[in-house]
C-alpha atoms as a PDB file:
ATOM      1  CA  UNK A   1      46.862  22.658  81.278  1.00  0.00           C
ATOM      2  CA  UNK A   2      48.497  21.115  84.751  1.00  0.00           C
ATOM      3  CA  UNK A   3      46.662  20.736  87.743  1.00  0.00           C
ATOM      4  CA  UNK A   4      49.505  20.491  89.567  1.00  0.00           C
ATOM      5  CA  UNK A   5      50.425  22.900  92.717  1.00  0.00           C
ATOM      6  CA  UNK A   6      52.878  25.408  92.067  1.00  0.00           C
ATOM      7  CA  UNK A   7      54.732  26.446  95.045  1.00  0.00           C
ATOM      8  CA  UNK A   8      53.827  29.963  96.458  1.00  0.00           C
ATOM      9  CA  UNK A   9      56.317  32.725  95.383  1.00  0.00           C
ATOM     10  CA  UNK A  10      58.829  34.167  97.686  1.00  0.00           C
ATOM     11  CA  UNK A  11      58.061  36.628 100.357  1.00  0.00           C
ATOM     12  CA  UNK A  12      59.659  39.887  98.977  1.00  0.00           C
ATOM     13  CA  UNK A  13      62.125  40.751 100.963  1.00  0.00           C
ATOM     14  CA  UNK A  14      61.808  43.606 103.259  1.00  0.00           C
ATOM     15  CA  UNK A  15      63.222  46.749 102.440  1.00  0.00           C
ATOM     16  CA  UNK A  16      63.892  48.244 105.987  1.00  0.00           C
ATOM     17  CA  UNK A  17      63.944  47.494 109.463  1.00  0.00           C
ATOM     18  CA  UNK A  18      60.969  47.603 111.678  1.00  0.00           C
ATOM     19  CA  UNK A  19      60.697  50.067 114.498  1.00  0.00           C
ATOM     20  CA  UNK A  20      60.626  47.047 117.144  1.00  0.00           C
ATOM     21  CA  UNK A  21      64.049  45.679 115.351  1.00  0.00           C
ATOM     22  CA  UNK A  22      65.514  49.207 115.185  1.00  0.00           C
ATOM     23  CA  UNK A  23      64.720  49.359 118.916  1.00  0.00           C
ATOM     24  CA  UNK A  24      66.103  45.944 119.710  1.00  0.00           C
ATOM     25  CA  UNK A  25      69.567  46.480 118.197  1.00  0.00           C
ATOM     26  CA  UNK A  26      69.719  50.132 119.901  1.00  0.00           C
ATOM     27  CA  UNK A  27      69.224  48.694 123.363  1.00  0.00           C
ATOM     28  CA  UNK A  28      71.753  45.576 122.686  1.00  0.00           C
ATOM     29  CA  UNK A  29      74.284  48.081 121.271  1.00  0.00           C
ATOM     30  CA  UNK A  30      74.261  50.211 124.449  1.00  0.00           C
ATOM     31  CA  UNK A  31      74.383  47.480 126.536  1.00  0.00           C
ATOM     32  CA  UNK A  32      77.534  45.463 125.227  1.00  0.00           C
ATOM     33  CA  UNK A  33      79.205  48.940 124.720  1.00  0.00           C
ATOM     34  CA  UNK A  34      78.852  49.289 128.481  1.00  0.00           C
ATOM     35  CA  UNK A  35      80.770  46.363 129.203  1.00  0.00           C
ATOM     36  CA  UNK A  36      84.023  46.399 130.155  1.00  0.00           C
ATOM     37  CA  UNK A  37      85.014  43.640 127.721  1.00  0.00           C
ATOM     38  CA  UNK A  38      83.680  45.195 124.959  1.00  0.00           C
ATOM     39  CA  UNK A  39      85.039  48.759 125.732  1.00  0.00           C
ATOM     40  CA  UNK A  40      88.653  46.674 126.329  1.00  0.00           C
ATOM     41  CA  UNK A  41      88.030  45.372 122.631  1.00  0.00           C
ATOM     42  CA  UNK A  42      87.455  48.286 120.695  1.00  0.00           C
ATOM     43  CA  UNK A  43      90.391  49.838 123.231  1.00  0.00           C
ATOM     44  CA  UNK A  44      92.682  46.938 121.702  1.00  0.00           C
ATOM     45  CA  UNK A  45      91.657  47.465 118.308  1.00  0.00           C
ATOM     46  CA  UNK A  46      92.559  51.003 118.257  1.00  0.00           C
ATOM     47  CA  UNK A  47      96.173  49.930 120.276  1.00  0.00           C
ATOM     48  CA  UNK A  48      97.074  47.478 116.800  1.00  0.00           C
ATOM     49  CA  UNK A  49      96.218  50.496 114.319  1.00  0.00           C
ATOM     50  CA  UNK A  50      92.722  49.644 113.608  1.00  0.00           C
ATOM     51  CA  UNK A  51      90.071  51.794 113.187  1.00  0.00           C
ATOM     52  CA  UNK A  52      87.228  51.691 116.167  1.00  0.00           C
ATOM     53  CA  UNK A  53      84.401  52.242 113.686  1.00  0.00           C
ATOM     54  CA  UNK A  54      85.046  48.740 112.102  1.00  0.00           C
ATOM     55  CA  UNK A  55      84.487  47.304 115.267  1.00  0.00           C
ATOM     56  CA  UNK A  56      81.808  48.479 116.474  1.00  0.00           C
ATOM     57  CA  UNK A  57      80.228  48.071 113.241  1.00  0.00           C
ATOM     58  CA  UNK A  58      80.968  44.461 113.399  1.00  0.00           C
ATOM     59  CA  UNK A  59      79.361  44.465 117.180  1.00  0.00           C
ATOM     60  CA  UNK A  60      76.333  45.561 115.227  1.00  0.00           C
ATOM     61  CA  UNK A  61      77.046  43.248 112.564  1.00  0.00           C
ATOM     62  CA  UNK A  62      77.025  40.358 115.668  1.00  0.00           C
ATOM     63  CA  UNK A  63      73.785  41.980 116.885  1.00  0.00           C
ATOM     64  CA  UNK A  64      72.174  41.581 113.782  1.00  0.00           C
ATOM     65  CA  UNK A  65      73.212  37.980 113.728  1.00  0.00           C
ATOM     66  CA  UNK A  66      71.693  37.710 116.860  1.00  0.00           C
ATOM     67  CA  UNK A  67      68.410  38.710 115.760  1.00  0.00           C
ATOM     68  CA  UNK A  68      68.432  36.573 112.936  1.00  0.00           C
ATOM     69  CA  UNK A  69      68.877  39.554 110.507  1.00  0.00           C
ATOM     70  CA  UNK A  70      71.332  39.783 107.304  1.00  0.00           C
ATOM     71  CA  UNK A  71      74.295  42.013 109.027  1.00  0.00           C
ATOM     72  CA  UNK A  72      74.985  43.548 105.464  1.00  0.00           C
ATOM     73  CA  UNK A  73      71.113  44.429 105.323  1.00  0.00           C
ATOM     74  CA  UNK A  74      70.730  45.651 108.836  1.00  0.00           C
ATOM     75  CA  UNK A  75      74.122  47.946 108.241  1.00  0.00           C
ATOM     76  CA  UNK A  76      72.565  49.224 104.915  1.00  0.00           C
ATOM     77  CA  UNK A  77      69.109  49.853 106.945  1.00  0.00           C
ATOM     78  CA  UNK A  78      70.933  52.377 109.247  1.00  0.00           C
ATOM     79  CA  UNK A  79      72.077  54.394 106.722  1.00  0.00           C
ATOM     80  CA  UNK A  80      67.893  55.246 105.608  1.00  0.00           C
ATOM     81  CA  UNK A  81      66.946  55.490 109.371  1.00  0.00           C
ATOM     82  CA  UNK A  82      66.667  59.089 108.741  1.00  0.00           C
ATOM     83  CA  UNK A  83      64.030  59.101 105.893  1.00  0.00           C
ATOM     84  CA  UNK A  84      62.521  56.051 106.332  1.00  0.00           C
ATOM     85  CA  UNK A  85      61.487  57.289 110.271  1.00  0.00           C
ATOM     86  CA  UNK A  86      61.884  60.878 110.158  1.00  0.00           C
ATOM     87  CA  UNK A  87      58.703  61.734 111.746  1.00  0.00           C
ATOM     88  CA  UNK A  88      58.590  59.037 114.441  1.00  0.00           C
ATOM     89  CA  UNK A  89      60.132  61.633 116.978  1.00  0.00           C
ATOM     90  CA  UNK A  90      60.353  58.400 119.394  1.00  0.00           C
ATOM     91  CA  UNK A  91      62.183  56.590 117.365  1.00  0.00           C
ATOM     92  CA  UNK A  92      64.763  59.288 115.677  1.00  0.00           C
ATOM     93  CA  UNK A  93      66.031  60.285 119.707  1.00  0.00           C
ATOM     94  CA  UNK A  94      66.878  56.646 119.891  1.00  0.00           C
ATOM     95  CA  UNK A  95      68.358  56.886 116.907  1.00  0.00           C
ATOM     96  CA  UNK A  96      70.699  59.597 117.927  1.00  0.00           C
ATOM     97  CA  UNK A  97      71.190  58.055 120.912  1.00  0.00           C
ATOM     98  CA  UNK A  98      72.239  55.254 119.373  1.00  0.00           C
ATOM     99  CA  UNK A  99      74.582  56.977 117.408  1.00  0.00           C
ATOM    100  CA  UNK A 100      75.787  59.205 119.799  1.00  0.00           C
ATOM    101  CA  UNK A 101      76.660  56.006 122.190  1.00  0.00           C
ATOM    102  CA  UNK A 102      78.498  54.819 118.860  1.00  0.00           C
ATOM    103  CA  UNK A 103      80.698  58.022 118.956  1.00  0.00           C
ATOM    104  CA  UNK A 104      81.085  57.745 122.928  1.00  0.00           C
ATOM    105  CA  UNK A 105      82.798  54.254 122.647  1.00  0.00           C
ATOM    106  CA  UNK A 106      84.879  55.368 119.725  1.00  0.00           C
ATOM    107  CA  UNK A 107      85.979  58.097 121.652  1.00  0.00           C
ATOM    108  CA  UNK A 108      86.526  56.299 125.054  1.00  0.00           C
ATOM    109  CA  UNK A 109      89.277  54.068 123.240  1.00  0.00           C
ATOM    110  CA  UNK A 110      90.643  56.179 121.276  1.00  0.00           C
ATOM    111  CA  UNK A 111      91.147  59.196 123.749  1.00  0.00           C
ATOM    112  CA  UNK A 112      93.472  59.318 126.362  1.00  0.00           C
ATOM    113  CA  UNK A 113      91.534  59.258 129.926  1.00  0.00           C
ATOM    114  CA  UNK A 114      91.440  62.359 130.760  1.00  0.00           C
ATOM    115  CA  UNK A 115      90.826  64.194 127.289  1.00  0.00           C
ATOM    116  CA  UNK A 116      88.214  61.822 127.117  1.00  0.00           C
ATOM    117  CA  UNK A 117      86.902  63.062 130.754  1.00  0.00           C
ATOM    118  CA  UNK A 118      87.268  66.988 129.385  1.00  0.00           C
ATOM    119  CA  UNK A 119      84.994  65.556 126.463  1.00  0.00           C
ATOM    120  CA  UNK A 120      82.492  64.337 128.073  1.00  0.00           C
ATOM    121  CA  UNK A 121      82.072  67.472 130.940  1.00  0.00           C
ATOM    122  CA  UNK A 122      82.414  69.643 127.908  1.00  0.00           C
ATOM    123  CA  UNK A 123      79.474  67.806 126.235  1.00  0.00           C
ATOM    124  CA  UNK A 124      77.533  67.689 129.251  1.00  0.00           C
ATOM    125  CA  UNK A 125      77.922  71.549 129.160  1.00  0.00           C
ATOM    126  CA  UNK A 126      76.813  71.708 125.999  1.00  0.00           C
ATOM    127  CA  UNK A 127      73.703  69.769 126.769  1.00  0.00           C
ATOM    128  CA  UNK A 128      72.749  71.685 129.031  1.00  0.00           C
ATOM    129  CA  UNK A 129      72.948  75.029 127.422  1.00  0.00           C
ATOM    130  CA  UNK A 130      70.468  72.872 125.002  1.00  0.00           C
ATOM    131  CA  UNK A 131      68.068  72.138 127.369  1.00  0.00           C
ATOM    132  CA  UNK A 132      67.895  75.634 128.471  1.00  0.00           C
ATOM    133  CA  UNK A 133      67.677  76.759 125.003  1.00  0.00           C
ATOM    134  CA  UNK A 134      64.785  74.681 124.815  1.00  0.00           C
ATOM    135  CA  UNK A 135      63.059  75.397 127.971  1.00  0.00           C
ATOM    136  CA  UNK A 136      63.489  79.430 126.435  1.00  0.00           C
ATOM    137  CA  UNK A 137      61.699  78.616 123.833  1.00  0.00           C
ATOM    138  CA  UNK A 138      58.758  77.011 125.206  1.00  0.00           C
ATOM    139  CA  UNK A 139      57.662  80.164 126.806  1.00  0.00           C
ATOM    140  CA  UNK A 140      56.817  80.767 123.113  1.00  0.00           C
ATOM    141  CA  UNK A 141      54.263  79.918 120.460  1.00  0.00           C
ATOM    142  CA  UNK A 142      54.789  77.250 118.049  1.00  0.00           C
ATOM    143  CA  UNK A 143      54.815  79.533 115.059  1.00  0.00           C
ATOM    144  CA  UNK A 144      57.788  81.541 116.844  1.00  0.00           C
ATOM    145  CA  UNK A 145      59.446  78.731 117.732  1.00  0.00           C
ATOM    146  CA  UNK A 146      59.643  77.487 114.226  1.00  0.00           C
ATOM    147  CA  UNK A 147      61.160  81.059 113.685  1.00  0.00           C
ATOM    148  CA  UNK A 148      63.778  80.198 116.093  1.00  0.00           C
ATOM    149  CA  UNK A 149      64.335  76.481 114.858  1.00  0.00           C
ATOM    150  CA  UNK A 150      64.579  78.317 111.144  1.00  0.00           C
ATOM    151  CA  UNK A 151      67.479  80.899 112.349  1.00  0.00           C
ATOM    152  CA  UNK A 152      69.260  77.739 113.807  1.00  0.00           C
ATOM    153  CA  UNK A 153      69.001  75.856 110.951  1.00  0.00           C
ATOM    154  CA  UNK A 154      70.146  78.872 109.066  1.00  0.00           C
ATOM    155  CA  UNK A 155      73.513  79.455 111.429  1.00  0.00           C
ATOM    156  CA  UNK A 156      73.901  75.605 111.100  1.00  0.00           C
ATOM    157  CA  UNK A 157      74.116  75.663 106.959  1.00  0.00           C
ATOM    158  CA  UNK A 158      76.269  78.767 106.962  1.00  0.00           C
ATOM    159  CA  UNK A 159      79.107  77.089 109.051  1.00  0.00           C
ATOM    160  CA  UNK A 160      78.571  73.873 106.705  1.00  0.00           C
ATOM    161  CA  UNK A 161      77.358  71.789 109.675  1.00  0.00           C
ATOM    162  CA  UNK A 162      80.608  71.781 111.229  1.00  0.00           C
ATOM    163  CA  UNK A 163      79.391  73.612 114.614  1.00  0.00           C
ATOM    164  CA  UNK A 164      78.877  70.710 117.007  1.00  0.00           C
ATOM    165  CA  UNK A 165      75.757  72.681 118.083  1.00  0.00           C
ATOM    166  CA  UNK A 166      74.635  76.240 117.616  1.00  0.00           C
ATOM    167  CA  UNK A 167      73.102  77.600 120.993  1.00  0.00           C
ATOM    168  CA  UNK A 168      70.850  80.974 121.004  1.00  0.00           C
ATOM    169  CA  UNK A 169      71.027  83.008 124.592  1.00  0.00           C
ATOM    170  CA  UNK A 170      67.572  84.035 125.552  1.00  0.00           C
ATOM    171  CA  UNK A 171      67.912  87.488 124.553  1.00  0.00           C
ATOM    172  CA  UNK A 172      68.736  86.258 121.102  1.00  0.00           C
ATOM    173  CA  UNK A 173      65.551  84.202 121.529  1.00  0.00           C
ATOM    174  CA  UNK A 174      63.653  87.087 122.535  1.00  0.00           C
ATOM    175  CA  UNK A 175      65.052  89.250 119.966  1.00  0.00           C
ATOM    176  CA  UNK A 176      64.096  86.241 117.285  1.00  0.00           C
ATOM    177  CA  UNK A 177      60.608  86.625 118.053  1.00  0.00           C
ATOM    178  CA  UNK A 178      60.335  90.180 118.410  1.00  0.00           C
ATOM    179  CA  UNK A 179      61.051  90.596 114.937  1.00  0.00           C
ATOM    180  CA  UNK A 180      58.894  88.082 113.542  1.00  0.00           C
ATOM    181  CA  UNK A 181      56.552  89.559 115.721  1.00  0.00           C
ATOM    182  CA  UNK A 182      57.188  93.442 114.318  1.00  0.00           C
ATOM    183  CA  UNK A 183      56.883  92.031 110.528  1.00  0.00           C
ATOM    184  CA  UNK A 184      53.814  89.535 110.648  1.00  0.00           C
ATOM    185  CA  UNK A 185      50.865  91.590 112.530  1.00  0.00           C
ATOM    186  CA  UNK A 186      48.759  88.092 111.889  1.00  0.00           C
ATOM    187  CA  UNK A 187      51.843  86.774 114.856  1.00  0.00           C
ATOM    188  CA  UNK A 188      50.894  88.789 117.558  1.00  0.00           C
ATOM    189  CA  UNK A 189      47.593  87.813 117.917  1.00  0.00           C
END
């Protein structure tokens, strides 16, 4: 039998990104997709026929190279963001911020100005109706509101997810919880 020392094994390797990692390459993303020299080289990318996805993947991929992180992992990692996080709301709005900045950028270059200024006022819009969807359905309890969140969920499937976003008018709303209200006598209480 040696006495000999045998070297400790190998850290496994991780299998996602941390939160704090996640967080860093968010903010770093948004910020170099801000700059004007950035914007200019996705815009030139999309001007000799390529497509503005690869590049700003590859600004991630630089990101992650920044951090010190395998770009192929990190790239992989965003793909699980969804399940690995899904009930750290904090993290999953960055997320879709993230991602949603992603699509901005693609869109600025590839766009022409001023469909890309009708885009954005038209998504503005539709933010707000959002918000005031939401602010609707405060005024209710959270076992009607689930109702609600069900029925959009519901409209959402049956046009295959294609709707860019389903909004509900309060009277909708009301009439949502009305009849959840009518057929479970344990919800009005």
């Amino acid at each position: 039998m040696s006495s000999a020392p045998q070297a400790p094994a190998p850290a496994p390797a991780p299998a996602m990104l941390t939160r704090d990692e996640l967080l860093r390459l968010f903010s770093r993303f948004h910020s170099l997709t801000s700059q004007p020299d950035v914007k200019k080289r996705i815009a030139d990318a999309v001007k000799d026929k390529q497509e503005a996805v690869a590049v700003t993947t590859a600004i991630q991929e630089e990101i992650f190279h920044e951090m010190g992180i395998d770009p192929r992992f990190g790239i992989a990692c965003l793909g699980k963001v969804n399940a690995v996080y899904e009930n750290d709301m904090d993290l999953m709005i960055q997320f879709y911020r993230f991602v949603a900045k992603e699509e901005m950028a693609i869109d600025e270059a590839e766009l022409e100005p001023d469909e890309f200024e009708d885009k954005m006022n038209a998504q503005q819009k539709l933010q707000e109706q959002q918000l005031e969807m939401l602010k609707q359905m405060r005024k209710y309890r959270p076992d009607e509101q689930r109702a609600v969140f069900d029925i959009l969920h519901k409209l959402l499937e049956e046009s295959n997810f294609e709707s860019p976003a389903v909004i509900l008018t309060p009277e909708q709303i009301q009439e949502i919880v009305r009849r959840r209200r009518a057929s479970s006598p344990d919800a009005s209480k």
